[in-house]
PDB file of N, CA and C in Angstrom:
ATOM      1  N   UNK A   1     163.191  87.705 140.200  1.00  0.00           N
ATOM      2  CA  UNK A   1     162.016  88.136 140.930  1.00  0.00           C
ATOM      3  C   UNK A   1     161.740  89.602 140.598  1.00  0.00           C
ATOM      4  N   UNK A   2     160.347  90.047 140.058  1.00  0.00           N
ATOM      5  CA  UNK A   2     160.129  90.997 139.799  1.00  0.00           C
ATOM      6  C   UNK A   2     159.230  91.639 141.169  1.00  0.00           C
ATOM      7  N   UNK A   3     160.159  92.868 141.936  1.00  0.00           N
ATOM      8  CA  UNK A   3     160.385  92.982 143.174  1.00  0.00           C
ATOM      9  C   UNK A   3     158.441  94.140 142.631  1.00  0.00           C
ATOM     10  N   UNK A   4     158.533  94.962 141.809  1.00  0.00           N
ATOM     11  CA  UNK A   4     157.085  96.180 141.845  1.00  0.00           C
ATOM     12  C   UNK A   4     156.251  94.936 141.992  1.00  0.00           C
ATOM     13  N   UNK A   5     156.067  93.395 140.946  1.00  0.00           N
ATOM     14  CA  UNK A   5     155.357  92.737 140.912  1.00  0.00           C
ATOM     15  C   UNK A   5     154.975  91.687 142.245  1.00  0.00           C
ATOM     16  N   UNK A   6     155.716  91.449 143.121  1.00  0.00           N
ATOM     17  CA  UNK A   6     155.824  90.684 144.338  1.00  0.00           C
ATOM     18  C   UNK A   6     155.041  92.350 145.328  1.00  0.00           C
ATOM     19  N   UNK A   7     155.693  93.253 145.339  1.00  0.00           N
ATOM     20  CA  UNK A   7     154.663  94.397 146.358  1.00  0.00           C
ATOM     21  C   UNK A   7     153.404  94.550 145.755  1.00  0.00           C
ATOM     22  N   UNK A   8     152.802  94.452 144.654  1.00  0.00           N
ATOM     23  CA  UNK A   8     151.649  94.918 144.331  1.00  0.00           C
ATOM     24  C   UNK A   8     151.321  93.474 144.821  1.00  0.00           C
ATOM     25  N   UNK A   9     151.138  92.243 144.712  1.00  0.00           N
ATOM     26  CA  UNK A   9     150.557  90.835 145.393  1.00  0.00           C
ATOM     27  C   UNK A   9     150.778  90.677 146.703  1.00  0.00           C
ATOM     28  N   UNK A  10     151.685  91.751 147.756  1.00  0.00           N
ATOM     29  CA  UNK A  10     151.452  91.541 148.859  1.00  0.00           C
ATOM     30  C   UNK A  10     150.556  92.641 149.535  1.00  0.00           C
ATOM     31  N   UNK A  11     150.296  93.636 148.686  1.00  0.00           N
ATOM     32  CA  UNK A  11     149.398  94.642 148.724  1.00  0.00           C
ATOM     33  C   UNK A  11     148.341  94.544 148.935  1.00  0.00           C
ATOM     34  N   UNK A  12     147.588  93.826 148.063  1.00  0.00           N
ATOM     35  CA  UNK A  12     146.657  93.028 147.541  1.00  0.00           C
ATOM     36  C   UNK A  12     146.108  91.983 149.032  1.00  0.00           C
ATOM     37  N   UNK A  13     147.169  91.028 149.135  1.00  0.00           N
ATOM     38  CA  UNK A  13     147.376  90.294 150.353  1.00  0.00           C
ATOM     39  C   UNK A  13     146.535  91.134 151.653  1.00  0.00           C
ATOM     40  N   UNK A  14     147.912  91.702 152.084  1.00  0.00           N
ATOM     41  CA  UNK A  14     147.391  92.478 152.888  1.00  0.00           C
ATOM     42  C   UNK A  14     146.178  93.695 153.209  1.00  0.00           C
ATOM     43  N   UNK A  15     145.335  94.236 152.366  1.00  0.00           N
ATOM     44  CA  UNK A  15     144.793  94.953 151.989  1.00  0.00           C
ATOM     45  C   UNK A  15     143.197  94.302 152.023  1.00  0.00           C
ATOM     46  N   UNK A  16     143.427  92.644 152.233  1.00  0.00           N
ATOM     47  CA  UNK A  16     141.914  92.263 152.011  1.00  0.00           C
ATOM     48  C   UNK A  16     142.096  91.050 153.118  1.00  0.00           C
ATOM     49  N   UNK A  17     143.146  91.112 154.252  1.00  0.00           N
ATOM     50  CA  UNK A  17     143.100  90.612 155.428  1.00  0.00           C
ATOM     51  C   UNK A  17     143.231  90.960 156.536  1.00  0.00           C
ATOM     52  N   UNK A  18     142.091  91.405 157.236  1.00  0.00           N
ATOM     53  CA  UNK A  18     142.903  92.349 158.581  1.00  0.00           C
ATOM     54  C   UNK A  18     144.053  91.448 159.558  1.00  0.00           C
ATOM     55  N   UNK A  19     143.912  90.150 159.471  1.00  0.00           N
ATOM     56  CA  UNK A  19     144.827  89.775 160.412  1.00  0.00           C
ATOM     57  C   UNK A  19     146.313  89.629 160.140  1.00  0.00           C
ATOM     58  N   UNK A  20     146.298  89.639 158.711  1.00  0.00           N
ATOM     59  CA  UNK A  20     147.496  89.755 158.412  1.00  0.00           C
ATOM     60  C   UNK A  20     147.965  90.982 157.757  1.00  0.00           C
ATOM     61  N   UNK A  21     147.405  92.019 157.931  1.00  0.00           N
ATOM     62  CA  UNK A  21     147.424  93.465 158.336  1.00  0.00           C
ATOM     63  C   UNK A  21     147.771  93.963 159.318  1.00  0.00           C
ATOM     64  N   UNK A  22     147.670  93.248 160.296  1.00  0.00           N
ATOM     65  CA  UNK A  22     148.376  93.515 161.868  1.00  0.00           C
ATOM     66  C   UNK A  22     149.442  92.998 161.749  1.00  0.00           C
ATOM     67  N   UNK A  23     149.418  91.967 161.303  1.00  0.00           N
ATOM     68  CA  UNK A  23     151.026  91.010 161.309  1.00  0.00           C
ATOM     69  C   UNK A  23     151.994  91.682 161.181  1.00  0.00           C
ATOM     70  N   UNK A  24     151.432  92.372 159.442  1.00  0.00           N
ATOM     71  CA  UNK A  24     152.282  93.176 158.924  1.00  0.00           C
ATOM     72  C   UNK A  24     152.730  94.500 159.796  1.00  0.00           C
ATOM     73  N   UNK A  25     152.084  95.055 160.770  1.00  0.00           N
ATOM     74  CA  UNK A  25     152.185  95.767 161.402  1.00  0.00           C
ATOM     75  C   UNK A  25     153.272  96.059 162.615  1.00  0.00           C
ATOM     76  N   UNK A  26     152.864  94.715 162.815  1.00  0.00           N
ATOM     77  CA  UNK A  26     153.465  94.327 164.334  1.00  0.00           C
ATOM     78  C   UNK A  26     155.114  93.176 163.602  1.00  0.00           C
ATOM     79  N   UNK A  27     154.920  92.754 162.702  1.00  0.00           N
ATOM     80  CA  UNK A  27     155.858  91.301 162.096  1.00  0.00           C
ATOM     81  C   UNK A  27     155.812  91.790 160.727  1.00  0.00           C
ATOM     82  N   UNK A  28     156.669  93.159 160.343  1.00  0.00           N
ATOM     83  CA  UNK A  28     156.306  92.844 158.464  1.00  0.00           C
ATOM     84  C   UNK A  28     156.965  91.917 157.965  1.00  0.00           C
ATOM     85  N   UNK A  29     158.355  91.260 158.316  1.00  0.00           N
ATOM     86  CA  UNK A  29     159.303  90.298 157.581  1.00  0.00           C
ATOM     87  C   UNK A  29     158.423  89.004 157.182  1.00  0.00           C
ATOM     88  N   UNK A  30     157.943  88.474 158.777  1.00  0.00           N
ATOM     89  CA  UNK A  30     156.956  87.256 158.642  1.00  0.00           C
ATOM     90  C   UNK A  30     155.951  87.163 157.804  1.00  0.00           C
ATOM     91  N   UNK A  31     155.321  88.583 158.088  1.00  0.00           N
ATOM     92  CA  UNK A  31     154.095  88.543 157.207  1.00  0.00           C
ATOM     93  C   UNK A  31     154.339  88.586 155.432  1.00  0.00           C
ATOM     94  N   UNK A  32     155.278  89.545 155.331  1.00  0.00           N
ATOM     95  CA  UNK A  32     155.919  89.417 153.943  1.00  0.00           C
ATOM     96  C   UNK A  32     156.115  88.020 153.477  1.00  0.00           C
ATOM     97  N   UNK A  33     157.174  87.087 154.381  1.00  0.00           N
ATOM     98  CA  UNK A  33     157.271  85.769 153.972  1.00  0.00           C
ATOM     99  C   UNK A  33     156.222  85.105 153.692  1.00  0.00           C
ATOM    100  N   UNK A  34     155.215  85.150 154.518  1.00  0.00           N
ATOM    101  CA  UNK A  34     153.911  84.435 154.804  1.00  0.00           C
ATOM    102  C   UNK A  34     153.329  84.411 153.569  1.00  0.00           C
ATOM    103  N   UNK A  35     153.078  85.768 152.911  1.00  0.00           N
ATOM    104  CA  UNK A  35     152.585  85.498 151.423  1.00  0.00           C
ATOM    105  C   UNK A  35     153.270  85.551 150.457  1.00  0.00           C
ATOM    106  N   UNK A  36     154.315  85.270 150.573  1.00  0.00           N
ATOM    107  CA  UNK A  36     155.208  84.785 149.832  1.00  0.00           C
ATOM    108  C   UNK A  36     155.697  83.069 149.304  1.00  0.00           C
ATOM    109  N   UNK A  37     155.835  82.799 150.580  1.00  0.00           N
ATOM    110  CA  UNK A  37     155.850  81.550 151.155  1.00  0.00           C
ATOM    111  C   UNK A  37     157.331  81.191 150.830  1.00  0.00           C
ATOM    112  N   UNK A  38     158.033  81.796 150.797  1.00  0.00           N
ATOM    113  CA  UNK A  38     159.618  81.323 151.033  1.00  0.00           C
ATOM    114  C   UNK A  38     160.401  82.687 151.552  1.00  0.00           C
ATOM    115  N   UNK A  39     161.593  82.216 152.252  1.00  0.00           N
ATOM    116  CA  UNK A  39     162.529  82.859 153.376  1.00  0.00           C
ATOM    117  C   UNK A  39     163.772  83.579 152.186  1.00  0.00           C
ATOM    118  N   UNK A  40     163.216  85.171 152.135  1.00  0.00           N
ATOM    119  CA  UNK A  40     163.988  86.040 151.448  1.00  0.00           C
ATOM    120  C   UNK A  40     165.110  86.423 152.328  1.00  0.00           C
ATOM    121  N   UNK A  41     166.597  86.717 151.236  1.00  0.00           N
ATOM    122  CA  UNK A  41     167.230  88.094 151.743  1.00  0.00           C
ATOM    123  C   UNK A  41     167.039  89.004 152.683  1.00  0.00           C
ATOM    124  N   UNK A  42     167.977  89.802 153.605  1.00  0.00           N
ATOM    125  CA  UNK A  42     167.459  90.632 154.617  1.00  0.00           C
ATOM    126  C   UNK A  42     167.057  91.918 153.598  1.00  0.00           C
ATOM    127  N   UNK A  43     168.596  91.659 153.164  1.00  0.00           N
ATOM    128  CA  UNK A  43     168.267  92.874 151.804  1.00  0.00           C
ATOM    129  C   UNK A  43     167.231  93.215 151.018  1.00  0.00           C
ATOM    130  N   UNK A  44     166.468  91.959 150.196  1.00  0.00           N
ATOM    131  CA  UNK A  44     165.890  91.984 149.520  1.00  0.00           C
ATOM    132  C   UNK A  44     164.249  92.233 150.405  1.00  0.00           C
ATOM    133  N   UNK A  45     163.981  91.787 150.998  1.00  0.00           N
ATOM    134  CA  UNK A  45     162.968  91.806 151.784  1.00  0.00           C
ATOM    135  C   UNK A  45     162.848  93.103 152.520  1.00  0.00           C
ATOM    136  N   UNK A  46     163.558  93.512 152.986  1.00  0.00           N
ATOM    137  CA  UNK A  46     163.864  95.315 153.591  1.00  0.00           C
ATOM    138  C   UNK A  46     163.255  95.898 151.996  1.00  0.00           C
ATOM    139  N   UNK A  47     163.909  96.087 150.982  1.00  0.00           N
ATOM    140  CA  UNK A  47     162.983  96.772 149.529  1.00  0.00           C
ATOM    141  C   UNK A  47     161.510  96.453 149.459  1.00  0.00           C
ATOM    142  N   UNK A  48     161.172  94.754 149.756  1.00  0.00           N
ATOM    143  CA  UNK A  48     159.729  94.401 149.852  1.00  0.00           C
ATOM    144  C   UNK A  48     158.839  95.720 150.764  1.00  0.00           C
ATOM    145  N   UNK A  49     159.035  95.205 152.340  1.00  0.00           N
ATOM    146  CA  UNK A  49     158.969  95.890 153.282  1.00  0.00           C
ATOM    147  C   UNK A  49     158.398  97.731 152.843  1.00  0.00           C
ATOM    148  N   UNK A  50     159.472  98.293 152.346  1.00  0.00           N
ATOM    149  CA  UNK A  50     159.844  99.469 152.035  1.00  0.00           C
ATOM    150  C   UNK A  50     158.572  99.667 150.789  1.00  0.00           C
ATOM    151  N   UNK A  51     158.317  99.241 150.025  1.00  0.00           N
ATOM    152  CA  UNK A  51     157.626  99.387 148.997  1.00  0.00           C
ATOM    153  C   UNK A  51     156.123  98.874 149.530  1.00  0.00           C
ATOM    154  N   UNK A  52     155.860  98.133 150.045  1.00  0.00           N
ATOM    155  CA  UNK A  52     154.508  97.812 150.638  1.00  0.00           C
ATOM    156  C   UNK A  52     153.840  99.104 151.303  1.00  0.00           C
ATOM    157  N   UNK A  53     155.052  99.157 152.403  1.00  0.00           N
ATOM    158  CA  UNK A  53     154.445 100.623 152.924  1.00  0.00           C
ATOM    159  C   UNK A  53     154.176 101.679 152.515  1.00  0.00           C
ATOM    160  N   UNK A  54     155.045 101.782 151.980  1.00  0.00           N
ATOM    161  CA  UNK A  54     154.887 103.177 150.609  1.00  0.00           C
ATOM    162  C   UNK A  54     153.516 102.895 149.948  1.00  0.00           C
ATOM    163  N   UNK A  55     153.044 102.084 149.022  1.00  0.00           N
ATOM    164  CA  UNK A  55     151.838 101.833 148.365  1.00  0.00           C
ATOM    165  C   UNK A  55     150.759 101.680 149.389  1.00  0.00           C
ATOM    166  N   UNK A  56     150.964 101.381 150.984  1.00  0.00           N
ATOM    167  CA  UNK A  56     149.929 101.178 151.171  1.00  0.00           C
ATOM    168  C   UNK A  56     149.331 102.704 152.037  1.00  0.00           C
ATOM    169  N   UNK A  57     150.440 103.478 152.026  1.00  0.00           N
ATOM    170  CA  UNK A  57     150.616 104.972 152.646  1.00  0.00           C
ATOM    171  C   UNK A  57     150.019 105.843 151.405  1.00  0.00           C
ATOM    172  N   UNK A  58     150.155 105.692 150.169  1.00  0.00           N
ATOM    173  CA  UNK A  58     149.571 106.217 148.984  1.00  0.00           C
ATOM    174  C   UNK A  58     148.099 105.597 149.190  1.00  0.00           C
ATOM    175  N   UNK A  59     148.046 104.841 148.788  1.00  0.00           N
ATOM    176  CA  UNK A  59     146.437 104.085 149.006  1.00  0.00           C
ATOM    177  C   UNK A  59     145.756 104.633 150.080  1.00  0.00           C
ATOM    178  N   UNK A  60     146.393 104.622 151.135  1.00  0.00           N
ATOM    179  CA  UNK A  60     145.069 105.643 152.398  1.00  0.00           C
ATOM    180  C   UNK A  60     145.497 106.781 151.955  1.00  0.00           C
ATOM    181  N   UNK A  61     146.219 107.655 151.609  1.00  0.00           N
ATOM    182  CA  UNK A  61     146.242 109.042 151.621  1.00  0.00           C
ATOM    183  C   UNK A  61     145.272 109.111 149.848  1.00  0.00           C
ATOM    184  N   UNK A  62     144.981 108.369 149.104  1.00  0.00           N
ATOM    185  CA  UNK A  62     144.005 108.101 148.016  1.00  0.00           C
ATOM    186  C   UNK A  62     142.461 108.291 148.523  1.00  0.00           C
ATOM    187  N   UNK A  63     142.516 107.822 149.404  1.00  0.00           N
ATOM    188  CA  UNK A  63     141.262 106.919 149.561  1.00  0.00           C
ATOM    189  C   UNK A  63     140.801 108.144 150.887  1.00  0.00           C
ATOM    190  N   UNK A  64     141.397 108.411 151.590  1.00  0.00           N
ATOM    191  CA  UNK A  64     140.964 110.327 152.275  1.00  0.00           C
ATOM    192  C   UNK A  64     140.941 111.252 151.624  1.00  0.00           C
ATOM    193  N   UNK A  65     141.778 111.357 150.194  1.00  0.00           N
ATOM    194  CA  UNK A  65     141.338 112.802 149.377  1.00  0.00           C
ATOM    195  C   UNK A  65     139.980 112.481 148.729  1.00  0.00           C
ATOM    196  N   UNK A  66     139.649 110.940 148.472  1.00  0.00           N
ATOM    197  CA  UNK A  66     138.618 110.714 147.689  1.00  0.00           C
ATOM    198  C   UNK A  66     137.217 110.740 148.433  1.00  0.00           C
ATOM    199  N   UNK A  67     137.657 110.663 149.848  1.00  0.00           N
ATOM    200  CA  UNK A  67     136.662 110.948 151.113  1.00  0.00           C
ATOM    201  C   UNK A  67     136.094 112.345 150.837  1.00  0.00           C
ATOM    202  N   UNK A  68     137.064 113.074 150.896  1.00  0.00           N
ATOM    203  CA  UNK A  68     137.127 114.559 151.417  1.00  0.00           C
ATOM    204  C   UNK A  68     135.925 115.347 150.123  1.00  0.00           C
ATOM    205  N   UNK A  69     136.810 114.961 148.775  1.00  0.00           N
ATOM    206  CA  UNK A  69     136.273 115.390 147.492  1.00  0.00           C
ATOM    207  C   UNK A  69     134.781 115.614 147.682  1.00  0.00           C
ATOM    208  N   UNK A  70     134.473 113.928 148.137  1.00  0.00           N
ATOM    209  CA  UNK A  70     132.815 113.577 148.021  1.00  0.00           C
ATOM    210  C   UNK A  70     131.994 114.616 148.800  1.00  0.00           C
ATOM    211  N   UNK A  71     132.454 115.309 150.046  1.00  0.00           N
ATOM    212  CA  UNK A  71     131.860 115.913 151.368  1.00  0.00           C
ATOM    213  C   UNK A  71     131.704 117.328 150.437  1.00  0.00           C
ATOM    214  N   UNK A  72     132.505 118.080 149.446  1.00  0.00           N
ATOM    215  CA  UNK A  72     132.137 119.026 148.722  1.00  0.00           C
ATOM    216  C   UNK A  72     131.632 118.926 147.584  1.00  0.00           C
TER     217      UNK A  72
END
């Protein structure tokens, strides 16, 4: 399992569903599984987890400098 390639498709996932944007919020394991569709590692799924957030913490902090830019 190529773990960058499984976070960028749950990225993706999550990123163009609000309800499972909350999930992830409130349930990331489930929601991780959910688009996944099979029952990972605690281990392995904690790295999922970990890397989603990260990309999706880059992506809004992207997407406010690119806000900001436009206003000057």
């Amino acid at each position: 399992m190529d773990i960058k390639e499984k976070i960028k498709e749950i990225v993706e996932e999550i990123t163009k569903n609000p309800s499972l944007k909350k999930q992830f919020e409130k349930e990331p394991i489930k929601a991780v599984e959910q688009v996944l569709g099979v029952d990972l590692p605690d281990d392995v799924i904690e790295k999922i987890i970990d890397g989603v957030k990260a990309k999706i913490t880059v992506d809004n902090v992207s997407d406010i400098a690119g806000a900001i830019k436009k206003l000057f």
